[in-house]
Protein backbone atom coordinates (compact mmCIF):
# COMPACT_ATOMS: atom_id res chain seq x y z
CA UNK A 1 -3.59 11.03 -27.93
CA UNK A 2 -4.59 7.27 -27.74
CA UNK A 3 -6.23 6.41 -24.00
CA UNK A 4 -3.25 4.18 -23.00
CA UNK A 5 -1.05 6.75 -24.10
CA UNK A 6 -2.73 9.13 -22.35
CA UNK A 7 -2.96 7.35 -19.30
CA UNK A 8 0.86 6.97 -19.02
CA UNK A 9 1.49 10.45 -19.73
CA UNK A 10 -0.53 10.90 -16.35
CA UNK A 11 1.31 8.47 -14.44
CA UNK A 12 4.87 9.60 -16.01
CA UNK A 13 3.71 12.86 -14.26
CA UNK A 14 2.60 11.83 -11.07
CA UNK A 15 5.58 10.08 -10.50
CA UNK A 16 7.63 13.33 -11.28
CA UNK A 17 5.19 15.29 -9.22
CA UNK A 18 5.40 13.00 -5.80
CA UNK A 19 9.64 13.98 -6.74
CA UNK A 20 8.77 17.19 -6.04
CA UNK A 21 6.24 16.76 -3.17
CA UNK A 22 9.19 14.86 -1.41
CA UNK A 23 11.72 17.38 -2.32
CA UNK A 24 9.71 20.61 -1.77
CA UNK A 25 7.44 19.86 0.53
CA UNK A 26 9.32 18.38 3.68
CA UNK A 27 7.76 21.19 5.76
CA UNK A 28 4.40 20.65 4.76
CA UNK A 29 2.34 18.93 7.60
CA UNK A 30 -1.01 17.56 6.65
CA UNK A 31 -3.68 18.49 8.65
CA UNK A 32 -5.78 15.77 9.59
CA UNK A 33 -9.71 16.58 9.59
CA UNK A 34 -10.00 14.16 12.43
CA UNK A 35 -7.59 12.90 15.51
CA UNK A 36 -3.62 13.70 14.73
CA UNK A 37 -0.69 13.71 13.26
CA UNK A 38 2.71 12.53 15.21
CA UNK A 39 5.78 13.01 13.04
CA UNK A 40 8.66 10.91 12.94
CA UNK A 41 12.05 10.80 11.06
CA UNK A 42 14.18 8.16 11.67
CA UNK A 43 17.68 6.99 10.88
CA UNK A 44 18.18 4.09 8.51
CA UNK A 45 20.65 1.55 7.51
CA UNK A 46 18.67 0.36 4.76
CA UNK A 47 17.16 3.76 2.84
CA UNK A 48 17.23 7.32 2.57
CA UNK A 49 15.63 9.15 5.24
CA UNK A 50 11.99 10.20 5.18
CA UNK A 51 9.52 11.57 7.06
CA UNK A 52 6.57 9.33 8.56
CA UNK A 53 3.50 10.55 10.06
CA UNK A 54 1.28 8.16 12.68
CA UNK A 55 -2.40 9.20 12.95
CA UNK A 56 -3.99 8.91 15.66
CA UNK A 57 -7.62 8.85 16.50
CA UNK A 58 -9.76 11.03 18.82
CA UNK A 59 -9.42 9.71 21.88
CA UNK A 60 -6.35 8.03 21.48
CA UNK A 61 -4.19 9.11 24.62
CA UNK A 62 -7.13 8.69 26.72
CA UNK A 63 -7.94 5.03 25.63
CA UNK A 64 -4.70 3.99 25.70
CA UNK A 65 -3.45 5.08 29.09
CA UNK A 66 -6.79 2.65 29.84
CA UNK A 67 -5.05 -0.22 28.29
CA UNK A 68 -6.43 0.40 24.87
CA UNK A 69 -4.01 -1.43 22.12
CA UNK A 70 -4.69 -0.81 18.26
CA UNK A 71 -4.10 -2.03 15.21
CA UNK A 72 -1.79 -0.69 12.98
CA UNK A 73 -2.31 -0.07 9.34
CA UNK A 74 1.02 0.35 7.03
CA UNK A 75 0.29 2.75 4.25
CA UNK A 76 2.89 3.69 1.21
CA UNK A 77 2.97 7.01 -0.53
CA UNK A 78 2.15 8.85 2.78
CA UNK A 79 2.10 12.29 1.76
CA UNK A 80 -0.73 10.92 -0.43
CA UNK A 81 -3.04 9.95 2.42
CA UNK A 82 -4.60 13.00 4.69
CA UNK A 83 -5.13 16.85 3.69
CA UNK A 84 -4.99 17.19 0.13
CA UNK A 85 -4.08 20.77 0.68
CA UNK A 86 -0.45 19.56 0.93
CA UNK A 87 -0.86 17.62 -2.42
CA UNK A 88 0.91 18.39 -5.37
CA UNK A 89 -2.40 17.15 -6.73
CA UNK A 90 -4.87 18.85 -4.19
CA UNK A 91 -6.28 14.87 -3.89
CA UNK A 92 -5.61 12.65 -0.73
CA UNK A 93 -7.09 9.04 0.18
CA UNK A 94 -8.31 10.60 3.15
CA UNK A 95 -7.71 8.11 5.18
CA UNK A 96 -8.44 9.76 8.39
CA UNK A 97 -11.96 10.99 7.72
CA UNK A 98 -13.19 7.15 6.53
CA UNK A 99 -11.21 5.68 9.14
CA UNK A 100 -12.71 7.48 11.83
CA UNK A 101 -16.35 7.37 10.48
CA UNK A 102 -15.72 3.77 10.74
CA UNK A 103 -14.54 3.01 13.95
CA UNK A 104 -17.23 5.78 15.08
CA UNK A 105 -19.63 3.05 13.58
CA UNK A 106 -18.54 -0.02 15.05
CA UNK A 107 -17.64 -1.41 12.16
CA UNK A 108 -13.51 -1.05 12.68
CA UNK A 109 -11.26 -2.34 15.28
CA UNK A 110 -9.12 0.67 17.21
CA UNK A 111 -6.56 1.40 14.64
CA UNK A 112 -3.72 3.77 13.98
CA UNK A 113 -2.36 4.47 10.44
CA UNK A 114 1.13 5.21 9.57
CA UNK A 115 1.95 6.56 6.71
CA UNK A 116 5.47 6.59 5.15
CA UNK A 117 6.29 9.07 2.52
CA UNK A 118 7.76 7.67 -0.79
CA UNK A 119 11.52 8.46 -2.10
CA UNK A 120 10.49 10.69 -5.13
CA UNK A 121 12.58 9.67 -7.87
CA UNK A 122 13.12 6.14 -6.43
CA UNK A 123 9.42 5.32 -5.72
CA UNK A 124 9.19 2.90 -8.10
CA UNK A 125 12.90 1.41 -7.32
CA UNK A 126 11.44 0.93 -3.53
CA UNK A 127 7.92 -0.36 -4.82
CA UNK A 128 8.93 -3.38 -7.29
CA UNK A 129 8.68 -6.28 -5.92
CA UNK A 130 12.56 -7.29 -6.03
CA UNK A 131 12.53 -11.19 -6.18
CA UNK A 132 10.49 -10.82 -9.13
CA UNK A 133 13.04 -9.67 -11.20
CA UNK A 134 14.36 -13.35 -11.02
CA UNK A 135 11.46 -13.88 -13.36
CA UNK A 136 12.27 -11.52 -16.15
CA UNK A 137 14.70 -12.64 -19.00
CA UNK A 138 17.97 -11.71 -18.26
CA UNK A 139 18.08 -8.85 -21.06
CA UNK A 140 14.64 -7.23 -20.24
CA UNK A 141 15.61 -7.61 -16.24
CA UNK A 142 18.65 -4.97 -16.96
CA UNK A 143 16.67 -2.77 -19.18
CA UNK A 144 13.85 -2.48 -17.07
CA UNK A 145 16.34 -1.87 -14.01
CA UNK A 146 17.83 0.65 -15.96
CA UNK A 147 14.62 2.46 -17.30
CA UNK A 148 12.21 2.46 -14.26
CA UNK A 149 14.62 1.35 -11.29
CA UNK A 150 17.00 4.28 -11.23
CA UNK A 151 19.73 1.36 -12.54
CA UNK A 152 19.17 -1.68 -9.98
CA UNK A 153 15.96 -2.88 -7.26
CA UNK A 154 15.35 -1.62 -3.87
CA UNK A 155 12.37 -2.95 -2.48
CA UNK A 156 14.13 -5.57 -0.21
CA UNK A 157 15.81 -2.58 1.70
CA UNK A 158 12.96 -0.76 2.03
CA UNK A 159 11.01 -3.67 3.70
CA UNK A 160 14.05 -4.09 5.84
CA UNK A 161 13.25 -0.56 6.96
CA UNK A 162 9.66 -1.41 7.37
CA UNK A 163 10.31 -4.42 9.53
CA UNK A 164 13.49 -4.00 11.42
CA UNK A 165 13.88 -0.89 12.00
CA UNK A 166 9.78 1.33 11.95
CA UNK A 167 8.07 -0.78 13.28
CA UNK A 168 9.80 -1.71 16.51
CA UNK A 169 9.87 2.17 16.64
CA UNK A 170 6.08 2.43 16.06
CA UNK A 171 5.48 -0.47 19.06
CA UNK A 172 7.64 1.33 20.93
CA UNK A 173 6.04 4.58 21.05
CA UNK A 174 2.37 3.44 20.97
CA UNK A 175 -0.58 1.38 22.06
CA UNK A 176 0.27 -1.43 19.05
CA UNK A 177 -0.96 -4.93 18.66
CA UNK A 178 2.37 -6.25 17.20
CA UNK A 179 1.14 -9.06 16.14
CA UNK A 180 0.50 -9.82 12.71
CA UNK A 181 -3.26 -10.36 13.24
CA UNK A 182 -2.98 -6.62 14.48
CA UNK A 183 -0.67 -5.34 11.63
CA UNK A 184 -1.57 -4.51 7.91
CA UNK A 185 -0.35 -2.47 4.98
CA UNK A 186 -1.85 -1.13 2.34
CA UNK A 187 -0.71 0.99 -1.69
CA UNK A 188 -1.92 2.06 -4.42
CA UNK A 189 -0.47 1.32 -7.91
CA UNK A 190 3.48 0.86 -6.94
CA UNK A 191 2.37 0.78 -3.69
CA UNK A 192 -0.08 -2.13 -4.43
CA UNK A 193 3.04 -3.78 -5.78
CA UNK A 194 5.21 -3.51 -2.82
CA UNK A 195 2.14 -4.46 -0.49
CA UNK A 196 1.22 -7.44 -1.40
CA UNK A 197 5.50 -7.78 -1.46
CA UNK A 198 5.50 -7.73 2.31
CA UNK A 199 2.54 -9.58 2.55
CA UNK A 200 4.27 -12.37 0.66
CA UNK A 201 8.41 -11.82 2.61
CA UNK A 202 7.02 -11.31 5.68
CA UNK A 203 3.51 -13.13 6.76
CA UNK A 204 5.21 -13.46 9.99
CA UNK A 205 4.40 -9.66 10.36
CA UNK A 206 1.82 -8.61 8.21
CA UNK A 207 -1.48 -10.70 8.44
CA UNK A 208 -3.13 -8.72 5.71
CA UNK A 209 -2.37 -6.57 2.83
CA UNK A 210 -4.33 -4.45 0.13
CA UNK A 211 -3.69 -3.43 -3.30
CA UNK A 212 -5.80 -0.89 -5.42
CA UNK A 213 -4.98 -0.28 -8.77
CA UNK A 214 -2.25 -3.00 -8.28
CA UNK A 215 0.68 -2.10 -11.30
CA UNK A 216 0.80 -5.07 -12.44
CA UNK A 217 2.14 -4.19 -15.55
CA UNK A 218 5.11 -2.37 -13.88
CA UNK A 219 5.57 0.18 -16.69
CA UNK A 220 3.69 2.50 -18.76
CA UNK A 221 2.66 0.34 -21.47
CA UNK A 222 0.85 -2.89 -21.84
CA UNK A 223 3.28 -5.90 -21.53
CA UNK A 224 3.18 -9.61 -21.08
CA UNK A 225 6.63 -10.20 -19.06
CA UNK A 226 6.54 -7.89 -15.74
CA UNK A 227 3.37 -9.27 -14.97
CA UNK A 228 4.15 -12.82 -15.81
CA UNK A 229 7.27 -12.58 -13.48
CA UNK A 230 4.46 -11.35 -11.16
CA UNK A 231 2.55 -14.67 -11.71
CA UNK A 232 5.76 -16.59 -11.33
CA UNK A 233 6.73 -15.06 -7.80
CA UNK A 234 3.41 -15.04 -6.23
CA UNK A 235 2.65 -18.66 -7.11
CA UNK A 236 6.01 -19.65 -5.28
CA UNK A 237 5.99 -17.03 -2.51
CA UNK A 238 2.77 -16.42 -1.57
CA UNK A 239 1.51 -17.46 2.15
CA UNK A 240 -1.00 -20.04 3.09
CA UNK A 241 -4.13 -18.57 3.86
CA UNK A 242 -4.88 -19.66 7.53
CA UNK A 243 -4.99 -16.31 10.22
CA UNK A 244 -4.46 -13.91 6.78
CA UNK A 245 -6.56 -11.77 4.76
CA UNK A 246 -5.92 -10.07 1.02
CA UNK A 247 -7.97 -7.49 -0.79
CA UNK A 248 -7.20 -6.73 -4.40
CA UNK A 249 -8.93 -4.02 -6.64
CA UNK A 250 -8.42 -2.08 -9.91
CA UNK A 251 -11.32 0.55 -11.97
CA UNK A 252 -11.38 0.45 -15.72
CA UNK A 253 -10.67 3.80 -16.89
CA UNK A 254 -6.85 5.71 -17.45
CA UNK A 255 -3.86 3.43 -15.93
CA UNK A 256 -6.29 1.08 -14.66
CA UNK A 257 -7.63 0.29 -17.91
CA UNK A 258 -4.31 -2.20 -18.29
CA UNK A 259 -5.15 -3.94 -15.49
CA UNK A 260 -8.09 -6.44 -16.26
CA UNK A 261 -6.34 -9.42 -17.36
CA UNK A 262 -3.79 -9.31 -15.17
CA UNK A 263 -5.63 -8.78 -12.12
CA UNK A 264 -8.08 -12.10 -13.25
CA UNK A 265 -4.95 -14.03 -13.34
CA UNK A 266 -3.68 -13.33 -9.79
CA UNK A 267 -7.06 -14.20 -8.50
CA UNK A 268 -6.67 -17.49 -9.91
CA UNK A 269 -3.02 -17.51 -7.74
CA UNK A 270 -4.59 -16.55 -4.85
CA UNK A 271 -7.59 -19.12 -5.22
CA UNK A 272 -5.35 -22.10 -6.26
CA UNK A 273 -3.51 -21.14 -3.12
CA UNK A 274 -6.23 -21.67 -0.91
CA UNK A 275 -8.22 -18.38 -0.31
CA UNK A 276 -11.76 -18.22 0.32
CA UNK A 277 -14.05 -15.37 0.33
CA UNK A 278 -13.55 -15.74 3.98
CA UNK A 279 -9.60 -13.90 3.92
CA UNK A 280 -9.87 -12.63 0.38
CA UNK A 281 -11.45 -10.17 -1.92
CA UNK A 282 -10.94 -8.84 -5.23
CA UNK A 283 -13.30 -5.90 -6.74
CA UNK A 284 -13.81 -4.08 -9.83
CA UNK A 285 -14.71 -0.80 -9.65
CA UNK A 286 -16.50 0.28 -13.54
CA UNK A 287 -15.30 3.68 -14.17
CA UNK A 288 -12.77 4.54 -11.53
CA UNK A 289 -9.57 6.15 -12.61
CA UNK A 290 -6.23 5.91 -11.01
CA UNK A 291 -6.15 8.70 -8.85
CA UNK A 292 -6.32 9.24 -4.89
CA UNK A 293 -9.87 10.74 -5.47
CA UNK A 294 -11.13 7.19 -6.73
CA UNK A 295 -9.19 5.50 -4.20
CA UNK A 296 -10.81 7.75 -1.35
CA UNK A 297 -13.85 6.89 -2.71
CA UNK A 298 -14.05 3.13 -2.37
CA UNK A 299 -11.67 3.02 0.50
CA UNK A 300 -13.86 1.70 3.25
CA UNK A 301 -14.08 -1.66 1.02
CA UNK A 302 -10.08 -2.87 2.19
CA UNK A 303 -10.83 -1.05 5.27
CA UNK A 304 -13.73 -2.81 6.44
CA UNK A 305 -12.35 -6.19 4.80
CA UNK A 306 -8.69 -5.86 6.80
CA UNK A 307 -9.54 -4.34 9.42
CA UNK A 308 -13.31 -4.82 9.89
CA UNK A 309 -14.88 -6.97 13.38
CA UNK A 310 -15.05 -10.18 12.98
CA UNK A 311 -18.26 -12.05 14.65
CA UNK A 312 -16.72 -14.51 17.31
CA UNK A 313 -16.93 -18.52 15.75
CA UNK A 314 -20.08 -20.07 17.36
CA UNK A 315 -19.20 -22.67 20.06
């Protein structure tokens, strides 16, 4: 079986596997190997309903009862992100451990993660960037809505969700900055896609976003027009770079393999925009796959770069 061919095979059956996670494995609770898990599930007028699970670091209560206010990190995929004993792949980004060994360190700002699960079948339908689509030619736009979007685009909804309706929720219930120097969000793969999304619809609420293993090929196969449509949107819709920061990644090996052109293109975007190495960063990891184990492994990179202290400007 030819590498690319291979490497979709993979990805055809993750995406049928996180189905499965989301169908099967409602009752599942990760088990954090540091701070905790808070569980929410709430009604929405804009998609299905899913569950979403906050962690929070040792200490939290405590520190904010003191007056204590965090950061909040946005992550896709959250079944994905803590115990991979509740994985359909036994992997997880781990999110909690490097998160915690950081802040331990002094090396991240007080920050809570929540993590919202993905829609199984209509992961990808949620995750593509939905403006994009103006991009495509007409006849490839309805027969890649019909092959990969379960028949028509639902990203914008599930932003709406995001914005309107979890994360008024989330600054409810906790110690939140709400303000989008305090707020990120972060994928992988589709979730890359639908990142830097947000990042791009809403810079009025996200002040910094991270990809790894962006899809910016969109499909299985190696294709010139999803990620041209890519090209198209973010040179019209992305933000100016003042008060925001962007971290982009990919490895070379499987799914990620496709992603080396591409990926050299959108830095070229982002530069011509007006980023600096100063609010953004693009790696290349040689020989990472595309799997939560490689993504656990160079996590602290976007971590430290979104979320990381910033010296205070000399005077």
């Amino acid at each position: 079986m030819p590498r690319f061919f291979a490497a979709a095979f993979l990805f055809t059956f993750a995406s049928w596997a996180g189905l499965a996670a989301a169908q099967t494995q409602q009752a599942a609770q990760p088990r954090p190997s540091t701070g905790s898990l808070v569980r929410l599930t709430l009604p929405s007028a804009h998609v299905d309903q899913r569950p979403v699970d906050v962690w929070l670091p040792e200490g939290y209560t405590e520190r904010a009862r003191a007056g204590q206010r965090y950061q909040v990190l946005y992550m896709h995929d959250g079944q994905m992100l803590f115990d991979p004993t509740t994985t359909w792949n036994r992997q997880a980004w781990r999110v909690d451990a490097v998160l915690d060994r950081l802040m331990r360190e002094g090396k991240v700002e007080p920050t809570i993660v929540v993590g919202v699960w993905n829609n199984g079948k209509l992961r990808a339908a949620e995750y593509f960037p939905q403006k994009a689509l103006a991009y495509l030619p007409e006849r490839g736009r309805a027969a890649f809505a019909a092959a990969r979007l379960e028949g028509g685009p639902r990203a914008d909804a599930y932003l709406r969700f995001l914005v309107e309706e979890l994360k008024p929720e989330i600054d409810r219930r906790f110690a939140t900055r709400s303000d989008p120097a305090g707020t990120f969000i972060m994928g992988s793969s589709m979730g890359g896609l639908i990142s830097v999304y947000a990042f791009a619809e809403y810079p009025q609420v996200f002040g910094g976003a991270a990809g790894l293993s962006t899809h910016w090929v969109g499909s299985f196969e190696a294709n010139a027009a999803i990620p041209l449509a890519m090209f198209n949107y973010l040179g019209a819709a992305l933000p100016p770079p003042s008060g925001r920061r962007l971290y982009l990644d990919r490895g070379t090996a499987t799914l990620d393999a496709l992603y080396g052109p591409h990926q050299s293109f959108v830095d070229l975007i982002v530069r011509e925009r007006g980023y600096t190495d100063a609010n953004f960063l693009s790696r290349v990891f040689d020989g990472a796959d595309h799997s939560e184990n490689a993504w656990a492994e160079r996590l602290e990179h976007p971590l430290l770069f979104l979320l990381g202290r910033r010296a205070a400007p000399a005077r």
